[in-house]
C-alpha atoms as a PDB file:
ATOM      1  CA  UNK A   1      29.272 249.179 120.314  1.00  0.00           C
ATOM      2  CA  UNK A   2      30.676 250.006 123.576  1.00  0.00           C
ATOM      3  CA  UNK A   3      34.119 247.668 124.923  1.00  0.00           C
ATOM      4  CA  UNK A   4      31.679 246.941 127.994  1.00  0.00           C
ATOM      5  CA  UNK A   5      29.202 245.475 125.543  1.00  0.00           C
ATOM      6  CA  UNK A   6      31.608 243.684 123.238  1.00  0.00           C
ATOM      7  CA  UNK A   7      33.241 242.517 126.596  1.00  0.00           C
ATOM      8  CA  UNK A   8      29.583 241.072 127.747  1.00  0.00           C
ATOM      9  CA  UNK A   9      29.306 239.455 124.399  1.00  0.00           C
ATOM     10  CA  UNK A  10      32.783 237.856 124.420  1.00  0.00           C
ATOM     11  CA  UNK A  11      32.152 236.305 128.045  1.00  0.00           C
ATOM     12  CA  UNK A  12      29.048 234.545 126.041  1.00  0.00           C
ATOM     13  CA  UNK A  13      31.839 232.378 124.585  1.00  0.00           C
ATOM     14  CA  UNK A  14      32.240 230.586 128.108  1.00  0.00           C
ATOM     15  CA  UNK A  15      29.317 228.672 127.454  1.00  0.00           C
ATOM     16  CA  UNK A  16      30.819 226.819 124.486  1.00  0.00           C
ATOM     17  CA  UNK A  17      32.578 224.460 126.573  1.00  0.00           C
ATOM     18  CA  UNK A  18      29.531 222.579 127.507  1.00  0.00           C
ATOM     19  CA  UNK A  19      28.574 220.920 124.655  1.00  0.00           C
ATOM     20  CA  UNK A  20      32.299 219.457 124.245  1.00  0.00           C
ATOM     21  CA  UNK A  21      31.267 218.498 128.003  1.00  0.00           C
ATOM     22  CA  UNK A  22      28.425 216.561 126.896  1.00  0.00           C
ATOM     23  CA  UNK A  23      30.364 214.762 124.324  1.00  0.00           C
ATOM     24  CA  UNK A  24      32.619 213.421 126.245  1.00  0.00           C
ATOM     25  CA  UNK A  25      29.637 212.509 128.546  1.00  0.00           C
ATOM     26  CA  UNK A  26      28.396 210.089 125.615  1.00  0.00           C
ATOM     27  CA  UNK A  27      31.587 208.850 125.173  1.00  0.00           C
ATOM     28  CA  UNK A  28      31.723 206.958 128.547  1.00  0.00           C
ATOM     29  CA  UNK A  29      27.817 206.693 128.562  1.00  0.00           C
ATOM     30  CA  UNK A  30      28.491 203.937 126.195  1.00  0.00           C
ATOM     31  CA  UNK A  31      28.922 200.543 127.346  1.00  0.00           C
ATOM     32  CA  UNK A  32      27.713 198.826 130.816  1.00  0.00           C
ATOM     33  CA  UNK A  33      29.886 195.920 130.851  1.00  0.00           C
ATOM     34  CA  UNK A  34      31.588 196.347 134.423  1.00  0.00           C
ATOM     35  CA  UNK A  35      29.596 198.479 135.579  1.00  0.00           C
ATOM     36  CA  UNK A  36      28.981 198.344 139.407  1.00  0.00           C
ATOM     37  CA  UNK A  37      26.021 198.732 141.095  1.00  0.00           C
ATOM     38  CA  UNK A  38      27.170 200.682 144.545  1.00  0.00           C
ATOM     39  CA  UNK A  39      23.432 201.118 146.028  1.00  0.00           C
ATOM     40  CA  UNK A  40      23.025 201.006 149.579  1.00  0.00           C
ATOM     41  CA  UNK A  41      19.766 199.137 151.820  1.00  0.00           C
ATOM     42  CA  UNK A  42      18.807 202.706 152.605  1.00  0.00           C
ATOM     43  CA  UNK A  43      18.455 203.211 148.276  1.00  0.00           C
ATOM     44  CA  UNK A  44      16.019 200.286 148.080  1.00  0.00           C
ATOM     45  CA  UNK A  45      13.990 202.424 150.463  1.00  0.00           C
ATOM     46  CA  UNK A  46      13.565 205.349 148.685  1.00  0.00           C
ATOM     47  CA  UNK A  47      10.288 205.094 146.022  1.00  0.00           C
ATOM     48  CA  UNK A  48       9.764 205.997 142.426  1.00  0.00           C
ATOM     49  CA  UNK A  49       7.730 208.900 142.056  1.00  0.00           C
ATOM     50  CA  UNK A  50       7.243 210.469 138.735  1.00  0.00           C
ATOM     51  CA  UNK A  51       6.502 213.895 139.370  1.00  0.00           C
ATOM     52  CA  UNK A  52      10.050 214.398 140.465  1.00  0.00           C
ATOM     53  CA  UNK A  53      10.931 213.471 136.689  1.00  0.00           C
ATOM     54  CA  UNK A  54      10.281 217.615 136.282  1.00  0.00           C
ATOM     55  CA  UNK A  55      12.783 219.047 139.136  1.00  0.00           C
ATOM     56  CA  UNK A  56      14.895 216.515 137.178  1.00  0.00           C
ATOM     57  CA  UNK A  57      14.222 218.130 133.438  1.00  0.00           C
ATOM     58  CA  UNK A  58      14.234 221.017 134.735  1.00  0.00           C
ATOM     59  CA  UNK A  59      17.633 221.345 135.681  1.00  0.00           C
ATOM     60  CA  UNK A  60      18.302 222.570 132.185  1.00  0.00           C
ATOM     61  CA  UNK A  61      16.840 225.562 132.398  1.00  0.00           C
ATOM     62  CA  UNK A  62      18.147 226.440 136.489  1.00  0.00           C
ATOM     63  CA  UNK A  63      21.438 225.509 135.128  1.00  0.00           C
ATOM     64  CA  UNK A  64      22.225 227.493 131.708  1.00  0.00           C
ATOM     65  CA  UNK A  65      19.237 230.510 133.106  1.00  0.00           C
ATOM     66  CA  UNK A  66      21.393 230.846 136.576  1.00  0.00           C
ATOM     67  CA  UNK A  67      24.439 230.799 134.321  1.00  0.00           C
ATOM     68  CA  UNK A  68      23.042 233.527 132.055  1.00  0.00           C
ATOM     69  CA  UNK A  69      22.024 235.523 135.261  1.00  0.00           C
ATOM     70  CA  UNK A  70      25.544 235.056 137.345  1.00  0.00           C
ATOM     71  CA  UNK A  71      26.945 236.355 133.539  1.00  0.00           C
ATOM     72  CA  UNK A  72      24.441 239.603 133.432  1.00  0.00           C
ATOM     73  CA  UNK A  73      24.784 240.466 137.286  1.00  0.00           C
ATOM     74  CA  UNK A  74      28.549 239.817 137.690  1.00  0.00           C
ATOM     75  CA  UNK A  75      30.976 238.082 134.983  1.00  0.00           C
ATOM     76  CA  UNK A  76      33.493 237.399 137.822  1.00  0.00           C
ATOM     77  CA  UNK A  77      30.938 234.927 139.631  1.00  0.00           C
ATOM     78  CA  UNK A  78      29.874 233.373 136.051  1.00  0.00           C
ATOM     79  CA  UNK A  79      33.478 232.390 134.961  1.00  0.00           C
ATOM     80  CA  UNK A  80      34.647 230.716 138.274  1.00  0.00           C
ATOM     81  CA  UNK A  81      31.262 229.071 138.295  1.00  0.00           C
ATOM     82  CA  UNK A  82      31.788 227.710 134.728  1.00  0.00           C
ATOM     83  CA  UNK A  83      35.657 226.964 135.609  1.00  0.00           C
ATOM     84  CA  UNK A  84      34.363 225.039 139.036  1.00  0.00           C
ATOM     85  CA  UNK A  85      31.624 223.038 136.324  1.00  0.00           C
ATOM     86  CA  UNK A  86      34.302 222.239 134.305  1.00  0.00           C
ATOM     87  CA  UNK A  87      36.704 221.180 136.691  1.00  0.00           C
ATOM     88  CA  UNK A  88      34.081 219.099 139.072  1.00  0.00           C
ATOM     89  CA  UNK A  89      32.965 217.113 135.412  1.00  0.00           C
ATOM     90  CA  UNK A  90      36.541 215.868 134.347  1.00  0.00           C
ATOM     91  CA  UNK A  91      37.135 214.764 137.707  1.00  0.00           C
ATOM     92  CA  UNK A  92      33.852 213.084 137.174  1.00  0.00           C
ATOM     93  CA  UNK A  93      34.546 211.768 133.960  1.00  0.00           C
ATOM     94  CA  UNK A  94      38.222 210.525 135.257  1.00  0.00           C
ATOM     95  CA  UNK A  95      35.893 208.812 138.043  1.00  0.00           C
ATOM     96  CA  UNK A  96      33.573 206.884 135.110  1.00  0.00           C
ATOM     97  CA  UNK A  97      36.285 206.107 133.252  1.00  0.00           C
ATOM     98  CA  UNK A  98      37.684 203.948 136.144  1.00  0.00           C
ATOM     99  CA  UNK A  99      35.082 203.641 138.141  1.00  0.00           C
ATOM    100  CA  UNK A 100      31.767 203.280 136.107  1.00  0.00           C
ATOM    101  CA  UNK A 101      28.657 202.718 138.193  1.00  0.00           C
ATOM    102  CA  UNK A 102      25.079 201.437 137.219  1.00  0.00           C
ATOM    103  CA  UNK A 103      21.622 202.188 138.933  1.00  0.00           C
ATOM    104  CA  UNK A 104      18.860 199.889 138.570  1.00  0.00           C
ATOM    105  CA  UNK A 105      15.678 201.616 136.984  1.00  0.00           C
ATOM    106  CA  UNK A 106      12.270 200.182 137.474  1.00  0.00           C
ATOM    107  CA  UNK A 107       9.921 198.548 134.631  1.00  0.00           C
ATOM    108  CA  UNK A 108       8.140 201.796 133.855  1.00  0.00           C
ATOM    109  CA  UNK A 109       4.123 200.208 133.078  1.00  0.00           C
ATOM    110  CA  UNK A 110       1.923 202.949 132.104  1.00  0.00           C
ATOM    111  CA  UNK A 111       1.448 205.832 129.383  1.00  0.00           C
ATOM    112  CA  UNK A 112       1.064 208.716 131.678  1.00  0.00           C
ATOM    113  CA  UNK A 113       2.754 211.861 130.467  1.00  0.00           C
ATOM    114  CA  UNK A 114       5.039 211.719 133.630  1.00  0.00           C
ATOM    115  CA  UNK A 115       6.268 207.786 132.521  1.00  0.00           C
ATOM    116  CA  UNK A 116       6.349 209.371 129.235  1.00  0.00           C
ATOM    117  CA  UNK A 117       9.017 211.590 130.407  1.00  0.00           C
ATOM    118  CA  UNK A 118      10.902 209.345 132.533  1.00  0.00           C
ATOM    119  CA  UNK A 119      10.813 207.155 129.454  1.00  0.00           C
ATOM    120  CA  UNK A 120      12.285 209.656 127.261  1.00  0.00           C
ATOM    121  CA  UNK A 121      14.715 210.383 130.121  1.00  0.00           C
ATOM    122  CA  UNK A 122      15.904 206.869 130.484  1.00  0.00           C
ATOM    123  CA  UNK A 123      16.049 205.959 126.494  1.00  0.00           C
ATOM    124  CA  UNK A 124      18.365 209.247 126.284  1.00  0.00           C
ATOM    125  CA  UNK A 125      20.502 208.556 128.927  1.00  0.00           C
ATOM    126  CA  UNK A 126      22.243 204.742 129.825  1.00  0.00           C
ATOM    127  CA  UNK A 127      22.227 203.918 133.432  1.00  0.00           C
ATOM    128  CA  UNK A 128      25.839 205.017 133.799  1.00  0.00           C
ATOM    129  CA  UNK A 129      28.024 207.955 134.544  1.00  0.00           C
ATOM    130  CA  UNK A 130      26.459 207.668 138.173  1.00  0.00           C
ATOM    131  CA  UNK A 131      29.288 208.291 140.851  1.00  0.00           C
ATOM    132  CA  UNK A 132      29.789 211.529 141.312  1.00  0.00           C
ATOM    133  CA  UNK A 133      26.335 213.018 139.687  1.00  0.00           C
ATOM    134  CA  UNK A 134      26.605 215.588 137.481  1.00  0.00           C
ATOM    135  CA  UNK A 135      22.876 217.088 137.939  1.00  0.00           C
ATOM    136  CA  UNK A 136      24.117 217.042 142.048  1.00  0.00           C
ATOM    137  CA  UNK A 137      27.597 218.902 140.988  1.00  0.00           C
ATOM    138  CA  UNK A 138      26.455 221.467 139.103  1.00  0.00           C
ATOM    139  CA  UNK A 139      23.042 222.052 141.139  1.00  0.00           C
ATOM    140  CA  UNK A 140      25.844 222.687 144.826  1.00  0.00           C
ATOM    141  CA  UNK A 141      27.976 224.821 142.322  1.00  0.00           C
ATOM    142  CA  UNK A 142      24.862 227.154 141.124  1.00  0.00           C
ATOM    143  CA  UNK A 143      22.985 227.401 144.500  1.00  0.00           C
ATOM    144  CA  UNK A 144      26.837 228.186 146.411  1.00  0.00           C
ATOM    145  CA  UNK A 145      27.359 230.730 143.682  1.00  0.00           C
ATOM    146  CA  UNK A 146      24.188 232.295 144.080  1.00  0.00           C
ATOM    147  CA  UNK A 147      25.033 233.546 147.714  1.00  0.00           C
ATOM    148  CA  UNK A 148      27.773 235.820 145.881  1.00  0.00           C
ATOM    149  CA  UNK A 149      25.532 238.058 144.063  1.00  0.00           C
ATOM    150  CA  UNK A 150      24.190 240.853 145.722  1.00  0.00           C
ATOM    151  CA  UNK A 151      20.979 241.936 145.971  1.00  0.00           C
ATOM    152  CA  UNK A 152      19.130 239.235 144.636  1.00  0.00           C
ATOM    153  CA  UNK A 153      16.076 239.625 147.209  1.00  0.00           C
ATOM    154  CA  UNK A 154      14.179 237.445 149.702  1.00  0.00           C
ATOM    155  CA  UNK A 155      11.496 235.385 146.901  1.00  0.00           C
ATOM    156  CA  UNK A 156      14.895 234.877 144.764  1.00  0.00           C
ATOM    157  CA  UNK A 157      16.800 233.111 147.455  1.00  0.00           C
ATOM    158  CA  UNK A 158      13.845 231.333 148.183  1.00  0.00           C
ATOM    159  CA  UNK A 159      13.294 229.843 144.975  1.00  0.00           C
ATOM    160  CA  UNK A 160      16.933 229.205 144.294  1.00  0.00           C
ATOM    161  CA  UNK A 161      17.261 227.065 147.591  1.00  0.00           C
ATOM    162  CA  UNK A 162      13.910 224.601 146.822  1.00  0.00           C
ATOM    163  CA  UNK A 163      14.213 224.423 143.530  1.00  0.00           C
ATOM    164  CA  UNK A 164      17.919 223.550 143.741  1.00  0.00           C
ATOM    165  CA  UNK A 165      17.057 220.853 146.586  1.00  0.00           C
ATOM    166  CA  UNK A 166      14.096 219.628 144.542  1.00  0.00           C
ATOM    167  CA  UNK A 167      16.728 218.857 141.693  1.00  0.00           C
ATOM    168  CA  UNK A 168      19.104 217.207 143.811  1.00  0.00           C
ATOM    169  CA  UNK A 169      15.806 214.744 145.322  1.00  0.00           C
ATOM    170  CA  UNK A 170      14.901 214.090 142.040  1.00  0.00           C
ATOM    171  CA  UNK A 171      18.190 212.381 140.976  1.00  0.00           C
ATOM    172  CA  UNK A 172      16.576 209.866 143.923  1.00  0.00           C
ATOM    173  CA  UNK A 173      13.070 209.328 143.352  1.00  0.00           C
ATOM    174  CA  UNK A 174      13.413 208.778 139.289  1.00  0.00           C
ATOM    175  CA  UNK A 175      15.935 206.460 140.068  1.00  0.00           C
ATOM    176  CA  UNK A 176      18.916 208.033 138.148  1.00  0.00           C
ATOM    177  CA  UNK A 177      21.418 208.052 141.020  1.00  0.00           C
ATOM    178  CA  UNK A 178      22.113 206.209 144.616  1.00  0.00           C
ATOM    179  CA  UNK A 179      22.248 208.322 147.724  1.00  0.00           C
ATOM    180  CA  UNK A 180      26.533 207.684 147.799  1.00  0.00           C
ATOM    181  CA  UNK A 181      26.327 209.107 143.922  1.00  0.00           C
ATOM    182  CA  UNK A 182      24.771 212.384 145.665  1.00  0.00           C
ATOM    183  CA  UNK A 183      27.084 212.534 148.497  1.00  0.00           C
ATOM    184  CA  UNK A 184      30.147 212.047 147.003  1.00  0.00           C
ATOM    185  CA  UNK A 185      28.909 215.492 144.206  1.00  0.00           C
ATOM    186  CA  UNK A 186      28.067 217.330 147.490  1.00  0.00           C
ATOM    187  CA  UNK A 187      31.418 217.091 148.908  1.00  0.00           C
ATOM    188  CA  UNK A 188      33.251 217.479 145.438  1.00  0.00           C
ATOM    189  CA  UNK A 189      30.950 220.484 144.183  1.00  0.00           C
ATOM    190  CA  UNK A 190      31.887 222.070 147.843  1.00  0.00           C
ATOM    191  CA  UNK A 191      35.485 221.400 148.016  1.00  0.00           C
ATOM    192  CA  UNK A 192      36.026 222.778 144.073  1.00  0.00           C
ATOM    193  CA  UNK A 193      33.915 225.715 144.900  1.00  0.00           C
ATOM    194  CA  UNK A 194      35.700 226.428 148.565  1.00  0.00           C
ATOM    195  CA  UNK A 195      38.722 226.433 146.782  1.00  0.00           C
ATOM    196  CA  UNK A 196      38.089 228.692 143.768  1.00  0.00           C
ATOM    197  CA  UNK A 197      36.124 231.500 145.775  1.00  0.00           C
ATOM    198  CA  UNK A 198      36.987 231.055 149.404  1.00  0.00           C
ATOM    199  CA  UNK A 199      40.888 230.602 149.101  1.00  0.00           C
ATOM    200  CA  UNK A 200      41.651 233.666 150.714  1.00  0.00           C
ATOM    201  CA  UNK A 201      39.254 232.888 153.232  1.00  0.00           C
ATOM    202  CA  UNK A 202      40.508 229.658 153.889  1.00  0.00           C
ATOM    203  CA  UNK A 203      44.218 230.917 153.723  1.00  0.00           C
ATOM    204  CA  UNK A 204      43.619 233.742 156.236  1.00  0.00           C
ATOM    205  CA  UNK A 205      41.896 231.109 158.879  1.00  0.00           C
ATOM    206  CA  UNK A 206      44.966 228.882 158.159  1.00  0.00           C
ATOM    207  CA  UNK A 207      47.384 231.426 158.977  1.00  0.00           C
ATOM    208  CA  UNK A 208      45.502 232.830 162.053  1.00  0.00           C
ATOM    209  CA  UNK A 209      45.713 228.632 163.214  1.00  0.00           C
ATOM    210  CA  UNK A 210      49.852 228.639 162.552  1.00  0.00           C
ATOM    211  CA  UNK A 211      50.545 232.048 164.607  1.00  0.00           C
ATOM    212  CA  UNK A 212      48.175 231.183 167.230  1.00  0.00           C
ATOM    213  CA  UNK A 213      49.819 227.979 167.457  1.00  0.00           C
ATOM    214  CA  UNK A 214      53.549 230.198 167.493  1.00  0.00           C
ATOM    215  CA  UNK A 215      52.255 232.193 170.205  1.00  0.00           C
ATOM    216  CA  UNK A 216      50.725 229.276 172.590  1.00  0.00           C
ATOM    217  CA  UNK A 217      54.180 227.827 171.939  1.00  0.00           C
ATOM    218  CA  UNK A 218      55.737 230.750 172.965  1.00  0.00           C
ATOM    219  CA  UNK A 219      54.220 230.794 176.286  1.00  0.00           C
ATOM    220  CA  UNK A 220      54.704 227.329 177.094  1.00  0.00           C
ATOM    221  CA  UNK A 221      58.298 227.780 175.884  1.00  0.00           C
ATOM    222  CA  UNK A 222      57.951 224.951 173.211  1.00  0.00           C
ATOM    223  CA  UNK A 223      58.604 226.587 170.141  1.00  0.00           C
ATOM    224  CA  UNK A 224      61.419 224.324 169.218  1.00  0.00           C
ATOM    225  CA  UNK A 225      59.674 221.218 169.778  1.00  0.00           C
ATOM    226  CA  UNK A 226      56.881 222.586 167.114  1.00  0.00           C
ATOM    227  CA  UNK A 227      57.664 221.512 162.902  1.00  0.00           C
ATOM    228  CA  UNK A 228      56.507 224.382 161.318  1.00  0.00           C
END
């Protein structure tokens, strides 16, 4: 076996931090008492729809297959996507921990194989662990890590985007998370990702900022009056 191969298979191994992930998740997935319920008027607003209980399941497989395809097309874009994952859920597990949120869930009525599935969605998972949402975090991370792999082609970009959006809706119309709970993951899956593959970006545009400030102050002859 080739070192590129054995290389491949080692980088596998990167996927073994998400079930400790998801124990952790139960941990604080526990207990309700103090739980607060940070919906907004505009929440009561949006409607239960079912269907959007499969953009919601199937986040599974978008997650762990985009994963698996950032890993295969370029192992530097699958281990800062995994360390941005990780990062983005201990800061939202530090956030439940403290700060542990509740969503009301509507009496599901019915034995349609969509309720089913909500059913089986809400029995698994306690209306906690809201603020930031996870499915919202990791769905920014995967679609903003997407745009660095080359040649991915026009129907693949296309079913990235709306099936990543989809996911995010869904958190809304099954009633899983508030629209704050999705803002606040947009924000923290963008600032975590900004920061782990646009740094040198974001530090050149800084710098160009500083000297053109040190030359405008030049001109004016203020450059002493300027903390730098």
């Amino acid at each position: 076996m080739s070192k590129e191969a054995l290389t491949k298979i080692r980088d596998l191994s990167g996927l073994l931090i998400f079930p400790v992930l998801g124990m952790i998740y139960e941990l604080l997935n526990a207990s309700k008492q103090g739980a607060e319920n940070i919906g907004t008027v505009f929440d009561s607003f949006i409607p239960f729809v079912p269907v959007f209980i499969l953009p919601y399941i199937f986040w599974y497989v978008f997650m762990f297959g985009f994963l698996l395809y950032f890993w295969w097309k370029n192992p530097g874009v699958y281990w800062k996507t995994i360390i941005a994952i990780v990062i983005g859920e201990i800061i939202c597990f530090v956030t439940y921990f403290f700060f542990q949120t509740t969503v009301p869930r509507p009496q599901i009525t019915g034995d349609s194989f969509l309720l089913q599935l909500v059913s089986m969605i809400y029995k698994a998972d306690a209306p906690l662990n809201c603020f930031p949402s996870i499915h919202v975090l990791t769905t920014i991370i995967i679609m903003l890590s997407f745009t660095q792999i080359k040649d991915t082609g026009k129907r693949m970009n296309v079913f990235t985007q709306i099936t990543g959006i989809l996911i995010i809706l869904s958190t809304l119309f099954v009633k899983q998370h508030v629209i704050y709970d999705v803002i606040s993951s947009v924000f923290l899956a963008s600032g975590i990702w900004m920061i782990l593959f646009e740094r040198k970006a974001v530090a050149w545009k800084l710098a160009n900022i500083k000297n053109t400030r040190k030359n405008t102050a030049k001109k004016s002859g203020l450059s002493k009056d300027l903390p730098y």
